[in-house]
N, C-alpha and C. Protein backbone atom coordinates (compact mmCIF):
# COMPACT_ATOMS: atom_id res chain seq x y z
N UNK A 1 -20.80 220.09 122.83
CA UNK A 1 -22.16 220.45 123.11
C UNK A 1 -22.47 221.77 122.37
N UNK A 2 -23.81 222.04 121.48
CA UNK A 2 -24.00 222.86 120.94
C UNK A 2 -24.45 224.15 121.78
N UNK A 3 -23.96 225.48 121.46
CA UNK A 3 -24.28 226.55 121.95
C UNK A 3 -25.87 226.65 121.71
N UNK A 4 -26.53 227.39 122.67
CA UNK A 4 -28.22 227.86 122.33
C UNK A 4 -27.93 229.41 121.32
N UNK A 5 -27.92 229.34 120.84
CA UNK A 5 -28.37 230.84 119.98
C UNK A 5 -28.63 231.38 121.08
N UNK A 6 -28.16 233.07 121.20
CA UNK A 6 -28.26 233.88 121.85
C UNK A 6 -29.02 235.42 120.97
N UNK A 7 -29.76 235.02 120.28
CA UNK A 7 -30.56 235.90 119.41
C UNK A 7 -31.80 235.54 118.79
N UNK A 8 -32.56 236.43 118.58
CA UNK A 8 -33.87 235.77 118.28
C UNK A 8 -33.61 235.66 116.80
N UNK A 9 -34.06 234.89 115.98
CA UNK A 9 -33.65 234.96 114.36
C UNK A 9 -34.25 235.37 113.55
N UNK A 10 -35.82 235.84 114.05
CA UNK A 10 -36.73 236.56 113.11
C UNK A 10 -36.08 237.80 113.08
N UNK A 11 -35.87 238.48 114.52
CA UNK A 11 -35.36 239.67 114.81
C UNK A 11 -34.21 239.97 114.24
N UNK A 12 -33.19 239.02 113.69
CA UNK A 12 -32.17 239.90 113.27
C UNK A 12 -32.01 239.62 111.59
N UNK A 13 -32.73 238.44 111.63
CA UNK A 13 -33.17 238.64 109.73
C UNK A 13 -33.80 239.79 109.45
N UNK A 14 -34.56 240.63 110.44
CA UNK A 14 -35.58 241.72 110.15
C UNK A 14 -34.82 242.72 109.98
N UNK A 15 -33.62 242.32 110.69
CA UNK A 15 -33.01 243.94 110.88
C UNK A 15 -31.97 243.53 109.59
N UNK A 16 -31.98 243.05 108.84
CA UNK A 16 -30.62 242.67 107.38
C UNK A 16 -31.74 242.74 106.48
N UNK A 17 -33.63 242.24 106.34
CA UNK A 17 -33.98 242.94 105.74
C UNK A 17 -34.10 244.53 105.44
N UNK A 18 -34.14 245.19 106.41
CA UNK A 18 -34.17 246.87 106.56
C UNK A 18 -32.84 246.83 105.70
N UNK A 19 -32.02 246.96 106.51
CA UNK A 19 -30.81 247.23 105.83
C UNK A 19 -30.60 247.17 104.57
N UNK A 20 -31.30 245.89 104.00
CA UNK A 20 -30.76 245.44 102.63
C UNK A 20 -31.99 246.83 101.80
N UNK A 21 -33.01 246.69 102.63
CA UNK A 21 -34.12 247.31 101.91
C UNK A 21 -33.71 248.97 101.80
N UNK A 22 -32.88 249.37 102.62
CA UNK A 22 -32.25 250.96 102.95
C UNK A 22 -31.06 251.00 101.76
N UNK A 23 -30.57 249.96 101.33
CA UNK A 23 -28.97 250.08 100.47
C UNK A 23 -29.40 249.49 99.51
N UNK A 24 -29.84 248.31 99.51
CA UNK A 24 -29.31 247.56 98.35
C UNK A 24 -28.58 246.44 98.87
N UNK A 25 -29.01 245.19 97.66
CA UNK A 25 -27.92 244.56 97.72
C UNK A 25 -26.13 244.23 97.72
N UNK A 26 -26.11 245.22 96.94
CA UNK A 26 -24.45 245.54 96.55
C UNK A 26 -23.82 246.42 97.30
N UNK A 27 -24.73 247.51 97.94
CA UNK A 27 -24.01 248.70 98.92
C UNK A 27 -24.26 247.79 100.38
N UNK A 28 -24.53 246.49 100.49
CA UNK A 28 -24.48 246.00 101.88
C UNK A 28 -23.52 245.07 102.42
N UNK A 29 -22.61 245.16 102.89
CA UNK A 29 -21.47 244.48 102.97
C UNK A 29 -21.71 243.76 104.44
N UNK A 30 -20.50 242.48 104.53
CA UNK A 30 -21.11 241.82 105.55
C UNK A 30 -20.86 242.29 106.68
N UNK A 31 -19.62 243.30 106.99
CA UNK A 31 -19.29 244.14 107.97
C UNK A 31 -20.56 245.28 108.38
N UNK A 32 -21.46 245.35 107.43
CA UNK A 32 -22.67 246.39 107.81
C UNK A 32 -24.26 245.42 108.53
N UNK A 33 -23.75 244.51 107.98
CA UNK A 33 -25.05 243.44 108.36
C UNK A 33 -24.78 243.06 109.90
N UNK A 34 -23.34 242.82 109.73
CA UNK A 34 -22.75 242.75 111.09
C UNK A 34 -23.29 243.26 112.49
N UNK A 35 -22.87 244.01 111.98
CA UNK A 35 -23.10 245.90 112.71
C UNK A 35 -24.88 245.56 113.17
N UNK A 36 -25.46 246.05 111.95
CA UNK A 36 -26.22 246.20 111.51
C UNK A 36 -28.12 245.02 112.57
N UNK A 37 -27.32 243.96 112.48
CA UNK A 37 -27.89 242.88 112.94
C UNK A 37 -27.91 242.65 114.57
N UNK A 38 -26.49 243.02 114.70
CA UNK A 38 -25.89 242.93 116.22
C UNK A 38 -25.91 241.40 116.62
N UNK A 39 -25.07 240.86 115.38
CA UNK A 39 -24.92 239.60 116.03
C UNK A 39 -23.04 239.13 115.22
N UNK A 40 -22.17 238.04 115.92
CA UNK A 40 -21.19 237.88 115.55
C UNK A 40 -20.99 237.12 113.98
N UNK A 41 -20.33 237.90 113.37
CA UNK A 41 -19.95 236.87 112.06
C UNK A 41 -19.98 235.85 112.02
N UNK A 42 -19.39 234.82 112.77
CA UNK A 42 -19.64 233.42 112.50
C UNK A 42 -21.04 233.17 113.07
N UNK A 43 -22.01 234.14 113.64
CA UNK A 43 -23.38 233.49 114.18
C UNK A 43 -23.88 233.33 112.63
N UNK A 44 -23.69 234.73 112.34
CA UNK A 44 -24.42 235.32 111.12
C UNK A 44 -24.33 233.74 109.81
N UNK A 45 -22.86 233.80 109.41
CA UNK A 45 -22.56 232.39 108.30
C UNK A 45 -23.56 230.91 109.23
N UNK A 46 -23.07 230.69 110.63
CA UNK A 46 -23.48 229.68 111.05
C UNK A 46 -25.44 229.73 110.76
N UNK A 47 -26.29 230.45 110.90
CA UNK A 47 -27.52 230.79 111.12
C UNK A 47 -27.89 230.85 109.42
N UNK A 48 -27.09 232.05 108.79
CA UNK A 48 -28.06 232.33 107.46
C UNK A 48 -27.40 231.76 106.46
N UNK A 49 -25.99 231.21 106.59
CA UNK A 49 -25.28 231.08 105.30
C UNK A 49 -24.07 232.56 104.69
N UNK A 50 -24.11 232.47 103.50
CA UNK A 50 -23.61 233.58 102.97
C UNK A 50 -24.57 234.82 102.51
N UNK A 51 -24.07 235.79 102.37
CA UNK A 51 -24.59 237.02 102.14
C UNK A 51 -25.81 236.79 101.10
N UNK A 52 -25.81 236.58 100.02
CA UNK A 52 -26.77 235.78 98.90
C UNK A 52 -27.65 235.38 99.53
N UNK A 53 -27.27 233.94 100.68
CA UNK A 53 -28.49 233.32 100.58
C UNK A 53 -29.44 234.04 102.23
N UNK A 54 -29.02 234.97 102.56
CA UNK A 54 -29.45 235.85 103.44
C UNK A 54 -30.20 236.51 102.60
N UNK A 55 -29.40 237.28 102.15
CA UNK A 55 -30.66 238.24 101.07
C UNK A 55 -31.89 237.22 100.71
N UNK A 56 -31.55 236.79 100.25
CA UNK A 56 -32.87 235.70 99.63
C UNK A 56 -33.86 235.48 100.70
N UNK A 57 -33.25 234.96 101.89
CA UNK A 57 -33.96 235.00 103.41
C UNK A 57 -34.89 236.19 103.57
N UNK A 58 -34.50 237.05 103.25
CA UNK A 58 -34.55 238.67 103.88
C UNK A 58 -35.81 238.62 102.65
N UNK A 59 -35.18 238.24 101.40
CA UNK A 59 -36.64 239.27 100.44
C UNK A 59 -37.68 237.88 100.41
N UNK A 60 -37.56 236.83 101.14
CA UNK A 60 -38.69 236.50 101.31
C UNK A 60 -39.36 236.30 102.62
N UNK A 61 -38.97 236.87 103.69
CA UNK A 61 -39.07 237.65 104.82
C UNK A 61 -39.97 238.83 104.49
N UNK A 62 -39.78 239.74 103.99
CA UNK A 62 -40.74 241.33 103.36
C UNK A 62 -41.42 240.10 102.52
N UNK A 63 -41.36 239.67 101.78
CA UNK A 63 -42.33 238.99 100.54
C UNK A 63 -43.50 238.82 101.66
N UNK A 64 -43.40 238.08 102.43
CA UNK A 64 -44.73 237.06 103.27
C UNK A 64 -45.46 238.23 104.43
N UNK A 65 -44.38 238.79 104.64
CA UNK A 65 -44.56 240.39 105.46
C UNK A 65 -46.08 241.03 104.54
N UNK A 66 -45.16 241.24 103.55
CA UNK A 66 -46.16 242.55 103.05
C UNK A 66 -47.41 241.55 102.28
N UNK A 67 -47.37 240.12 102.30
CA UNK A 67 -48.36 239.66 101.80
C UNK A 67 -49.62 239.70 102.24
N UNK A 68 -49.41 239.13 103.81
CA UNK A 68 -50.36 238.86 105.00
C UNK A 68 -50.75 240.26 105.54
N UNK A 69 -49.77 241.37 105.47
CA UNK A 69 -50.28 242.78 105.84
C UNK A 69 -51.48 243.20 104.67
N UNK A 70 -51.50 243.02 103.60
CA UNK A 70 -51.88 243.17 102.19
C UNK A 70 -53.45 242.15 102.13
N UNK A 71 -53.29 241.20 102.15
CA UNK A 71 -54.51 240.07 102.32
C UNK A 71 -55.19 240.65 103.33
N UNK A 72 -54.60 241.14 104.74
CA UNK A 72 -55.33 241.30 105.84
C UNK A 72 -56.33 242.56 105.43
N UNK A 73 -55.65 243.79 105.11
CA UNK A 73 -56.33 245.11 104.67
C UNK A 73 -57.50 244.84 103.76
N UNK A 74 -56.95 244.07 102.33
CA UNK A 74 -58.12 243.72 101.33
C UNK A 74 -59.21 243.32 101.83
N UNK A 75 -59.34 241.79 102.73
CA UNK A 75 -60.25 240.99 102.61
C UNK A 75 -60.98 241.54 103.55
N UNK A 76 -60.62 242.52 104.38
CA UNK A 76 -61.84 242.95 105.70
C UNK A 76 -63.11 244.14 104.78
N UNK A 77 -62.73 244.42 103.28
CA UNK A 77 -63.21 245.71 102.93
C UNK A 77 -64.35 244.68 101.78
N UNK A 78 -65.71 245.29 101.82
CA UNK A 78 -66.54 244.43 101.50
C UNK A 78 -66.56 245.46 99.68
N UNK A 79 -66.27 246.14 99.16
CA UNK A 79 -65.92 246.80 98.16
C UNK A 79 -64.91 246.30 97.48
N UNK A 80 -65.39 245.40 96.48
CA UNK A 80 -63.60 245.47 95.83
C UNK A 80 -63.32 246.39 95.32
N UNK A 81 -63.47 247.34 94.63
CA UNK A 81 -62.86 248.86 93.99
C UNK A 81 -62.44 249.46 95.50
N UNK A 82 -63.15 249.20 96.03
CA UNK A 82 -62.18 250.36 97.58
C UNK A 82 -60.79 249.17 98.03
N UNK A 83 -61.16 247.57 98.37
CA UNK A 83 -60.44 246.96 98.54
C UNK A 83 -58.79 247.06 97.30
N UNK A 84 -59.10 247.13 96.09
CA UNK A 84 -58.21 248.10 95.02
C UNK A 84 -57.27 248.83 95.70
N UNK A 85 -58.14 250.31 95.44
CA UNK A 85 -58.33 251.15 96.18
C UNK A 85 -56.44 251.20 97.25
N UNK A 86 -57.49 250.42 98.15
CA UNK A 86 -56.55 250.34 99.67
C UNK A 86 -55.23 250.11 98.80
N UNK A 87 -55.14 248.80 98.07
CA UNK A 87 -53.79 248.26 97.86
C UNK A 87 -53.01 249.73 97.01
N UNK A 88 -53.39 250.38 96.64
CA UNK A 88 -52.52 250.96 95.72
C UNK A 88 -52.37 252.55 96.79
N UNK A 89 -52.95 252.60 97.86
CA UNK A 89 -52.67 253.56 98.99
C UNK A 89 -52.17 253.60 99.56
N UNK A 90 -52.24 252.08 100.08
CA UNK A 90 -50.51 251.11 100.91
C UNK A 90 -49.57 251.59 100.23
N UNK A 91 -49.07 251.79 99.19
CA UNK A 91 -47.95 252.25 98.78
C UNK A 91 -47.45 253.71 99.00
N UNK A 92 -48.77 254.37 99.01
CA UNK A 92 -48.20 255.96 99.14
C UNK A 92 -47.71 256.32 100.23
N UNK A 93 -48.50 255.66 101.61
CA UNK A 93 -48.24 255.98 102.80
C UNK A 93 -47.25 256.67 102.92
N UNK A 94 -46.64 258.25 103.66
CA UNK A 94 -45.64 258.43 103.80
C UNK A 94 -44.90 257.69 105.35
N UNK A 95 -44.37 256.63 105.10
CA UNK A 95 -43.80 256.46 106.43
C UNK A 95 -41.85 255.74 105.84
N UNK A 96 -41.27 255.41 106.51
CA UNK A 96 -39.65 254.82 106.46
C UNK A 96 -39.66 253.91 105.46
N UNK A 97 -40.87 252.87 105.40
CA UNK A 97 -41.30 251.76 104.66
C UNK A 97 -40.96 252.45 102.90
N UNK A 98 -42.20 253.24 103.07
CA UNK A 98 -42.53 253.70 101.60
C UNK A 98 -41.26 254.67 100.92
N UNK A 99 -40.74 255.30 101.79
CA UNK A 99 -39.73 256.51 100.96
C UNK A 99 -38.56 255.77 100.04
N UNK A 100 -38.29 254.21 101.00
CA UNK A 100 -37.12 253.51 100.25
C UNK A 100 -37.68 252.94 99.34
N UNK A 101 -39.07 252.90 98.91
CA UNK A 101 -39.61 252.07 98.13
C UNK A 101 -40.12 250.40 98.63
N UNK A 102 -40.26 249.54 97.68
CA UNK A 102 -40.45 248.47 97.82
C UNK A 102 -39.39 247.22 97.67
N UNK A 103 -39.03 246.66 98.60
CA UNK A 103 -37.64 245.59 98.23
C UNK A 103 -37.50 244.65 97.14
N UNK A 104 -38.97 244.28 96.94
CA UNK A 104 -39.14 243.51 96.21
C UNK A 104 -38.81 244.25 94.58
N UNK A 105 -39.55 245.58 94.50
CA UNK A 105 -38.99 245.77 93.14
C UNK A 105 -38.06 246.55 93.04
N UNK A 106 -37.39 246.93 94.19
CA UNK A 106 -35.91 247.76 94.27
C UNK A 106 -34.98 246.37 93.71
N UNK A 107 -35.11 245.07 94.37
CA UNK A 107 -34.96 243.40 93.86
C UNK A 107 -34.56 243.37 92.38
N UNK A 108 -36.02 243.77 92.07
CA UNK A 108 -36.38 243.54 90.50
C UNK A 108 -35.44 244.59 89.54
N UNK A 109 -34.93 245.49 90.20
CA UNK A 109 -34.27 246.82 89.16
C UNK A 109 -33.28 246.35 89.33
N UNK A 110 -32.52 245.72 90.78
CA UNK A 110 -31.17 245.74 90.67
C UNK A 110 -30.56 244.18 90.53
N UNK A 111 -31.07 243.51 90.75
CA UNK A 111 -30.67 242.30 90.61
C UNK A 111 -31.41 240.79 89.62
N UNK A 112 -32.57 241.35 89.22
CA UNK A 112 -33.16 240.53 88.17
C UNK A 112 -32.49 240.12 87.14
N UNK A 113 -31.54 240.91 86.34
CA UNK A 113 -31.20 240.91 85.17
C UNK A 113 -29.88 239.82 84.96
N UNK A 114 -29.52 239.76 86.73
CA UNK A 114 -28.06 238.95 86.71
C UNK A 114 -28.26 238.16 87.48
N UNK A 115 -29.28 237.88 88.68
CA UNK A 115 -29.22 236.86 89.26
C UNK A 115 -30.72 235.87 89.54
N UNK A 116 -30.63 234.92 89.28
CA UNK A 116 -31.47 234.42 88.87
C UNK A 116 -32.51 233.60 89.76
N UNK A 117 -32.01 233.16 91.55
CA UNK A 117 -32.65 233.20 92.32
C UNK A 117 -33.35 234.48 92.71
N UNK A 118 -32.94 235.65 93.16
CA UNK A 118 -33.51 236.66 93.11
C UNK A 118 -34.80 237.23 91.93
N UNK A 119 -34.05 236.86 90.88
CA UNK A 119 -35.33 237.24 89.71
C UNK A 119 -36.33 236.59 89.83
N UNK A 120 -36.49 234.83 90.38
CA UNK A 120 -37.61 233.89 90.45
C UNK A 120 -38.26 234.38 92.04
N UNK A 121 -37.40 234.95 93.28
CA UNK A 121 -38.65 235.19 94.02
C UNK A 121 -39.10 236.74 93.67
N UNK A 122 -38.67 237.53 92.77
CA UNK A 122 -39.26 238.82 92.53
C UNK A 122 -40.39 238.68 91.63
N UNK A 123 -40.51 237.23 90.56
CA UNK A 123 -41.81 236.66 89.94
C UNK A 123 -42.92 236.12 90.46
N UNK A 124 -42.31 235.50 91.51
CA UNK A 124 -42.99 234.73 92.91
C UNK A 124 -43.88 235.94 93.49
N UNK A 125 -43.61 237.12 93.93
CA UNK A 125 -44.05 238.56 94.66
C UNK A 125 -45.04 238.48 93.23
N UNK A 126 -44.60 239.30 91.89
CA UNK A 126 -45.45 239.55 91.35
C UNK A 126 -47.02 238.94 90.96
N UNK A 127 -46.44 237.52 90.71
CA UNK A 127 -47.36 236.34 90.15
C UNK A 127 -48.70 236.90 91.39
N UNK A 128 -47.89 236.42 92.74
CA UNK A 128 -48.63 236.70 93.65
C UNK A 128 -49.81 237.86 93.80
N UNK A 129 -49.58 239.25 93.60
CA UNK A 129 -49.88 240.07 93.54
C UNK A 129 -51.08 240.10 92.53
N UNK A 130 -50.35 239.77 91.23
CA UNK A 130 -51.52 239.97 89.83
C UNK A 130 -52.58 238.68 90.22
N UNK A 131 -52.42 237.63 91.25
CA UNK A 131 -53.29 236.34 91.64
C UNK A 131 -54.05 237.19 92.16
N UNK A 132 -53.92 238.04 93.33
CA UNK A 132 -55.01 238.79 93.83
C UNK A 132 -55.71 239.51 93.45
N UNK A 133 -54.95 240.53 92.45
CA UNK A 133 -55.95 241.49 91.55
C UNK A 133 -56.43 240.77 91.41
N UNK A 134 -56.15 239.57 90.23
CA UNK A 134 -57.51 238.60 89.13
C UNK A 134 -58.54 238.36 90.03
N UNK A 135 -58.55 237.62 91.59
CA UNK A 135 -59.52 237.62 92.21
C UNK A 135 -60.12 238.30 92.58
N UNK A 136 -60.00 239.83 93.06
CA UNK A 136 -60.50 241.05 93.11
C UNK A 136 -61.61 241.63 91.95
N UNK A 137 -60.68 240.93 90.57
CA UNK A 137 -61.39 241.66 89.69
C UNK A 137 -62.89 240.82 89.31
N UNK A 138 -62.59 239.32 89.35
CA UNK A 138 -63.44 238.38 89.21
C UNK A 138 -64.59 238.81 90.30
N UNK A 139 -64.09 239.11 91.38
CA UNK A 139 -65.02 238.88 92.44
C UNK A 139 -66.42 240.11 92.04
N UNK A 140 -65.42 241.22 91.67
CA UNK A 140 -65.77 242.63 91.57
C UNK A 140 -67.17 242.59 90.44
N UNK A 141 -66.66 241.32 89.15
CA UNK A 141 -67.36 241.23 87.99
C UNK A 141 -68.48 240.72 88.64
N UNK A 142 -68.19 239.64 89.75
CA UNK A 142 -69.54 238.50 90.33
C UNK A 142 -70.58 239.22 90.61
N UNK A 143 -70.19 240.11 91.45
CA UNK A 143 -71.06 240.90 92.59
C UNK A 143 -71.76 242.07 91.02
N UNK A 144 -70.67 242.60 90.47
CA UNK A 144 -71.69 243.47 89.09
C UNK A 144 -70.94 245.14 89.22
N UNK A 145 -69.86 245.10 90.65
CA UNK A 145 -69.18 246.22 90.84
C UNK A 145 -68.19 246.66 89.71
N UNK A 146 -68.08 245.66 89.01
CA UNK A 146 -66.74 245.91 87.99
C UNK A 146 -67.49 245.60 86.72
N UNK A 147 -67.13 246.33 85.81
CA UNK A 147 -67.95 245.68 83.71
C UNK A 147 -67.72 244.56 83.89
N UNK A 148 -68.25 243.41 83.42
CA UNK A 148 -68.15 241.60 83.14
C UNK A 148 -67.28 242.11 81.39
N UNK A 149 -67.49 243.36 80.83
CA UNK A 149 -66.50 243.60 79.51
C UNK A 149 -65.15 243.58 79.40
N UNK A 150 -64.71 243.64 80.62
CA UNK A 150 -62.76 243.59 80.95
C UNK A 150 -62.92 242.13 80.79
N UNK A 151 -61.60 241.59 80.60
CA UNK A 151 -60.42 240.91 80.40
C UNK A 151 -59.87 240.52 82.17
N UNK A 152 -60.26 239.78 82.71
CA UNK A 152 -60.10 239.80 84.57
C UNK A 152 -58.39 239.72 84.12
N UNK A 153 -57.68 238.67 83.65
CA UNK A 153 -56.58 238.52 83.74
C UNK A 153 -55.55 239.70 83.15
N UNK A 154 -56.10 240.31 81.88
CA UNK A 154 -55.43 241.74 81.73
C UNK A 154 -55.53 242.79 82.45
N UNK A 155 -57.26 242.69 82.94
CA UNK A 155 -57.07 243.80 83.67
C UNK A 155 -56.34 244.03 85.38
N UNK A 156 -55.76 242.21 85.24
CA UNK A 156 -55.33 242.53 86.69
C UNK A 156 -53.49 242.53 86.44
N UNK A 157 -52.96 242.25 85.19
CA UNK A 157 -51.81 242.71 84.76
C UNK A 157 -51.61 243.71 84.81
N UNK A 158 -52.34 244.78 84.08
CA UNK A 158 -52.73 246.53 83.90
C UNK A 158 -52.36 247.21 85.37
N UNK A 159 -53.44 246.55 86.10
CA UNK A 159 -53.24 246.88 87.46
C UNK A 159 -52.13 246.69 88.18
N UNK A 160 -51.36 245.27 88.01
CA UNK A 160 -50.16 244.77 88.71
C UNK A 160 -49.00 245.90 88.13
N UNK A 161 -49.15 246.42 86.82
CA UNK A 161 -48.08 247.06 86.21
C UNK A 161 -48.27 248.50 86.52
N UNK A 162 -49.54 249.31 86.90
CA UNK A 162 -49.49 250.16 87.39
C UNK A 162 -49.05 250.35 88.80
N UNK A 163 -49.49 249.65 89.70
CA UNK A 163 -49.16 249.01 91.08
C UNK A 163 -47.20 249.21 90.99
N UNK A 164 -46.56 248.59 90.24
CA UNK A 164 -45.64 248.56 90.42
C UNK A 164 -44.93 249.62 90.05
N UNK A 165 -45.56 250.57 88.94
CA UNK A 165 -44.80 252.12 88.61
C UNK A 165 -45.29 252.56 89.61
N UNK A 166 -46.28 252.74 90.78
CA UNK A 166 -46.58 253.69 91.84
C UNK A 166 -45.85 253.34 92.81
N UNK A 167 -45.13 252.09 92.60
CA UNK A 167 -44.17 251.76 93.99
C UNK A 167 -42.67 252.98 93.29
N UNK A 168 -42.15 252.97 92.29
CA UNK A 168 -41.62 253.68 92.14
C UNK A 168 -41.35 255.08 92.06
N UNK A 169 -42.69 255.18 91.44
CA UNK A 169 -42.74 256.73 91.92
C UNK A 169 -43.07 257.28 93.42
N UNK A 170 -43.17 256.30 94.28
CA UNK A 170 -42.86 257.40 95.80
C UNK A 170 -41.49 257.08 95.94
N UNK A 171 -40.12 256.84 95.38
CA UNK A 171 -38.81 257.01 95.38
C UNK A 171 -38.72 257.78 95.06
N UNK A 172 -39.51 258.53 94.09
CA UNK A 172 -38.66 259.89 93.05
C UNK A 172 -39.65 261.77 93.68
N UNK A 173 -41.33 260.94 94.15
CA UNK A 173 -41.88 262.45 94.96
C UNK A 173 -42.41 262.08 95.68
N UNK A 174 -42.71 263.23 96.53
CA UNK A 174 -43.56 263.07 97.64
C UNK A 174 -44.66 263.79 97.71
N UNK A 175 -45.14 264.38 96.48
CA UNK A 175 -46.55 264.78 95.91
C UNK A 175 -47.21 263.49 95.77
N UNK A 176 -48.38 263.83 97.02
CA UNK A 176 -49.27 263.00 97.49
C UNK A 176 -50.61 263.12 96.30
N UNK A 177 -51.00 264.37 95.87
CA UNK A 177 -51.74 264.42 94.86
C UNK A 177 -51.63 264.28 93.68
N UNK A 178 -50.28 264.54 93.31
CA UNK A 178 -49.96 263.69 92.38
C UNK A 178 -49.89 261.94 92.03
N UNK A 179 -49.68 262.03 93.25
CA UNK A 179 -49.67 259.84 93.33
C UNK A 179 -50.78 259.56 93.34
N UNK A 180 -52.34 260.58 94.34
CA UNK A 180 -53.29 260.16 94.02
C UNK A 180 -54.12 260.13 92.94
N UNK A 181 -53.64 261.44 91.93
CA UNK A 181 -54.18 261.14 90.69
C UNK A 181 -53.58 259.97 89.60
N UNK A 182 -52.57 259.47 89.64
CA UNK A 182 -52.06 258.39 89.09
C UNK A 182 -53.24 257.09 89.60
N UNK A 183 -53.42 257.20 90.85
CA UNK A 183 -54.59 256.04 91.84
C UNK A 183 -55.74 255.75 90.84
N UNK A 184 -56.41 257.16 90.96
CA UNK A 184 -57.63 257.74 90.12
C UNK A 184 -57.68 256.85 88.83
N UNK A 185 -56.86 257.50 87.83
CA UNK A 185 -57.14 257.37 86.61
C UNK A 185 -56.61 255.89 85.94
N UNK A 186 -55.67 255.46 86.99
CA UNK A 186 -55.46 254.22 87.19
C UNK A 186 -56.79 253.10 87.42
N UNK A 187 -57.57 253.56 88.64
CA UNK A 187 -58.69 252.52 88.81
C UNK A 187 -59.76 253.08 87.84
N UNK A 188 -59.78 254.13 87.05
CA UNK A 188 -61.10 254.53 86.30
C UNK A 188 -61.37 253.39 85.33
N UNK A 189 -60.75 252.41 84.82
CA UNK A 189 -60.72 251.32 84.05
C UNK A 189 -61.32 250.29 84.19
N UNK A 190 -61.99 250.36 85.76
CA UNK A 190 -62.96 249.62 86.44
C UNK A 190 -64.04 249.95 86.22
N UNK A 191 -63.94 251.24 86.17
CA UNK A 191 -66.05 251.61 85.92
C UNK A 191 -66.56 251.21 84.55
């Protein structure tokens, strides 16, 4: 007769995302996930598999996380330049989230280059991301808030690629005015 799980499984995938999102993939060993999770090794293999395909669990766990947090903020703001705006503020936030950066492109630095499930959902995040700019920017052109002279699909690359150096740079400061002038001169490309 099968045991009931004695753990909730969102809850302790959440807690091996943190983890993974605090170290890294390679500084996380399964003795720390262990720990870490507060659940027994064989729950852990029986439930997620191996370490790999946990991670994978985990960064598309934050993927859908920060999507629906992200969609939710945008679509309530009747401005797309402020709706912008928001997304690239979400990042500065100083809170636990932001100082480690973003998993997805902490993902992309450390494990893109060699592993190749990982690299396709860190394209999956991006694709995603630059889908929303383009609609942002389209929407922005409809309404007359944005030049109809941009390029919607470059200019929402531009954006996705700035977006993603500002996730990095709150790893390296915590000059808030500095990140906000990167924001600035970043969205001035809109007017």
């Amino acid at each position: 007769m099968a045991r009931n799980k004695e753990f909730d499984e969102n809850e302790v995938l959440r807690k091996a995302m943190e983890l993974f999102w605090i170290q890294g993939y390679e500084k996380t060993s399964m003795q720390d996930l262990v720990k870490n999770m507060g659940i027994h090794r064989r729950s852990l293999y029986d439930t997620f598999g191996d370490k790999h395909t946990l991670f994978i669990k985990a960064l598309e766990h934050y993927n859908e996380t920060i999507r629906s947090r992200t969609e939710n903020k945008v679509n309530q703001l009747e401005s797309v330049k402020e709706a912008i705006r928001q997304l690239f503020e979400m990042v500065i936030v100083r809170d636990k989230q932001q100082i480690i950066g973003c998993l997805t492109v902490n993902t992309a630095v450390e494990l893109s280059l060699h592993d190749d499930q990982a690299a396709e959902k860190v394209l999956e995040s991006f694709s995603e991301t630059e889908l929303l700019l383009n609609k942002l920017v389209l929407r922005g052109q409809q309404s007359g808030e944005i030049s109809n002279h941009l390029d919607a699909k470059k200019t929402s690359e531009f954006l996705h690629n700035s977006l993603v150096g500002l996730r990095v740079m709150t790893k390296t400061t915590d000059d808030i005015d500095k990140l906000n002038n990167v924001i600035d001169i970043t969205l001035s490309v809109l007017d």
